[in-house]
C-alpha atoms as a PDB file:
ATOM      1  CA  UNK A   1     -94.700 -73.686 -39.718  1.00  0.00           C
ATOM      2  CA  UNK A   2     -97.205 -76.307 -40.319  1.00  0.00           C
ATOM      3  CA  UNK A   3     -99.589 -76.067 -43.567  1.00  0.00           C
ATOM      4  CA  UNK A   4    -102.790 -77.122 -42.557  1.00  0.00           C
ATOM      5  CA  UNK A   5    -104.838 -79.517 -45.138  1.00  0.00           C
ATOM      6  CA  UNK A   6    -108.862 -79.464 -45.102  1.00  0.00           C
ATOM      7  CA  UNK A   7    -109.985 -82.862 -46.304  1.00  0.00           C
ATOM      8  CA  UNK A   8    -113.931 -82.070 -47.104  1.00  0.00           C
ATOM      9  CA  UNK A   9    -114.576 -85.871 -45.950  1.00  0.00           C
ATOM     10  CA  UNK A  10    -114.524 -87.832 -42.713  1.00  0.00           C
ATOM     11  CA  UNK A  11    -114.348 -91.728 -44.068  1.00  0.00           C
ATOM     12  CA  UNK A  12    -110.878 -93.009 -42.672  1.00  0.00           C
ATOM     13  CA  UNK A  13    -109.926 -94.442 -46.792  1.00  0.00           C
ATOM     14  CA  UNK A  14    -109.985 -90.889 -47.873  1.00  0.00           C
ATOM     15  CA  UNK A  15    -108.493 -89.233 -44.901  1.00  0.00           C
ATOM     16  CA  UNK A  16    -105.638 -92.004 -45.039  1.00  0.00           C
ATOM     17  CA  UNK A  17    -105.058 -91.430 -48.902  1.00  0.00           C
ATOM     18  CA  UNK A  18    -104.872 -87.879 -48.567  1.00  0.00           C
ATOM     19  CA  UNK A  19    -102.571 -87.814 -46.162  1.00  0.00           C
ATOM     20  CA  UNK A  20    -100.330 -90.447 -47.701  1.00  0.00           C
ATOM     21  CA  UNK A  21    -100.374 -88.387 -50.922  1.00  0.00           C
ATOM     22  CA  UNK A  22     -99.134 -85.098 -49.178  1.00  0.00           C
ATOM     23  CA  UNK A  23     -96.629 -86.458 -47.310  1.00  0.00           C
ATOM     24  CA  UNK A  24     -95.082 -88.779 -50.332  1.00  0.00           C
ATOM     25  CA  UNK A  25     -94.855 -85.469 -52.768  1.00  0.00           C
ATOM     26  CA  UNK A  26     -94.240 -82.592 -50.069  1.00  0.00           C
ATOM     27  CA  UNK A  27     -91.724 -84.999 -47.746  1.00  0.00           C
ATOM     28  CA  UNK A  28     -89.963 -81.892 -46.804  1.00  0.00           C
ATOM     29  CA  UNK A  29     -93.554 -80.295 -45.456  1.00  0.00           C
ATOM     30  CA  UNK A  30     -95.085 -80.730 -42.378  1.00  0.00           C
ATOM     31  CA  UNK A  31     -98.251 -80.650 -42.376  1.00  0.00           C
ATOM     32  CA  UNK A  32    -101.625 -80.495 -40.141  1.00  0.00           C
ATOM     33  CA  UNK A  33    -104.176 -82.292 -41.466  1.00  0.00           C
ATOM     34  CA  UNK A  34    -108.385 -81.904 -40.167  1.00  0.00           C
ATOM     35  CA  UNK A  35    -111.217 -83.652 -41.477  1.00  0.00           C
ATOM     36  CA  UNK A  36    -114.745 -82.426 -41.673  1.00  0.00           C
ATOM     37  CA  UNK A  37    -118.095 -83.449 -43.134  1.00  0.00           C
ATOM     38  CA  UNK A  38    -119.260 -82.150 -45.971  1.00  0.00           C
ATOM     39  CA  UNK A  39    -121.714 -82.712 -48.354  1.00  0.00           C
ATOM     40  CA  UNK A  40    -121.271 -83.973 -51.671  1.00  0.00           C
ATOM     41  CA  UNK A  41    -124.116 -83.045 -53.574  1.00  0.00           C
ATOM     42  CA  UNK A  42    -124.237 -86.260 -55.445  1.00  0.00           C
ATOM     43  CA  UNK A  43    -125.564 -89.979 -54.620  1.00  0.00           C
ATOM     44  CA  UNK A  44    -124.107 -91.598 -52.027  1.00  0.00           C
ATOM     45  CA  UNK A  45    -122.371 -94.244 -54.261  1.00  0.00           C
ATOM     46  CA  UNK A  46    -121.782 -92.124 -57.355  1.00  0.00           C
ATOM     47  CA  UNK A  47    -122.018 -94.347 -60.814  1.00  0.00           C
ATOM     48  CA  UNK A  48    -120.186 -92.291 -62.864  1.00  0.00           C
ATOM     49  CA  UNK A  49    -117.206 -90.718 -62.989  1.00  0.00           C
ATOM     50  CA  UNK A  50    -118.580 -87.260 -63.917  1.00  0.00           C
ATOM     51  CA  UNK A  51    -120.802 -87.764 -60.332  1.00  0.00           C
ATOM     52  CA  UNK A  52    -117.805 -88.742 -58.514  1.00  0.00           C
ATOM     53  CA  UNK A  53    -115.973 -85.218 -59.732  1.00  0.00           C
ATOM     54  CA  UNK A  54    -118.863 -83.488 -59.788  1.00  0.00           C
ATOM     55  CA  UNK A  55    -118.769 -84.661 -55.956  1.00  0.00           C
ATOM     56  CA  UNK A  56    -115.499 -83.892 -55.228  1.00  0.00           C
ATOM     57  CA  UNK A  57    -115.591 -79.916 -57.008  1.00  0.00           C
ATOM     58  CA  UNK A  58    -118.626 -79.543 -54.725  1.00  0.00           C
ATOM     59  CA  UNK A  59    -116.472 -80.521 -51.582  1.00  0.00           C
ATOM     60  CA  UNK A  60    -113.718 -78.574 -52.584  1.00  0.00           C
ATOM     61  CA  UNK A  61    -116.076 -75.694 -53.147  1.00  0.00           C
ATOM     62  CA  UNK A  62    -117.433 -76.027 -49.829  1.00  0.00           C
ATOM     63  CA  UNK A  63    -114.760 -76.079 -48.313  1.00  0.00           C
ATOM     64  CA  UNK A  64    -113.441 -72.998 -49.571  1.00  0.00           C
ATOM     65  CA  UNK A  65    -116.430 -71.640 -48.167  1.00  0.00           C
ATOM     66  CA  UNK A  66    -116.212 -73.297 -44.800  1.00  0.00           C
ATOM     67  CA  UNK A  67    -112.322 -72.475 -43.994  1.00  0.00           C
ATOM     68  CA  UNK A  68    -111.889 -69.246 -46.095  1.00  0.00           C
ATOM     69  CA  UNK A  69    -107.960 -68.243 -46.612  1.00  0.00           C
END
């Protein structure tokens, strides 16, 4: 059965990363992958890397909230 992977961003260099992550360190897994916008919360070019997490909990977060378990 295929685990499906929300990636809480649509630019191809973060879809592409994500997906080479999962399938280098879960080779056994297979794996559906979608992409969807969402939001940030933070500049579009963050300059620190406090923004750029802060950024990423908040699409995590939203996520949760988009595709709940």
């Amino acid at each position: 059965m295929k685990k499906i992977v929300i990636i809480g961003s649509k630019n191809p260099s973060k879809v592409s990363a994500v997906k080479k992550a999962f399938n280098t360190v879960f080779p056994e897994e297979d794996f559906e992958f979608e992409s969807v916008s969402i939001d940030s919360g933070v500049s579009r070019q963050p300059l620190t890397e406090k923004e750029t997490e802060k950024g990423a909990m908040n699409r995590i977060e939203a996520c949760k909230e988009a595709f709940p378990k």
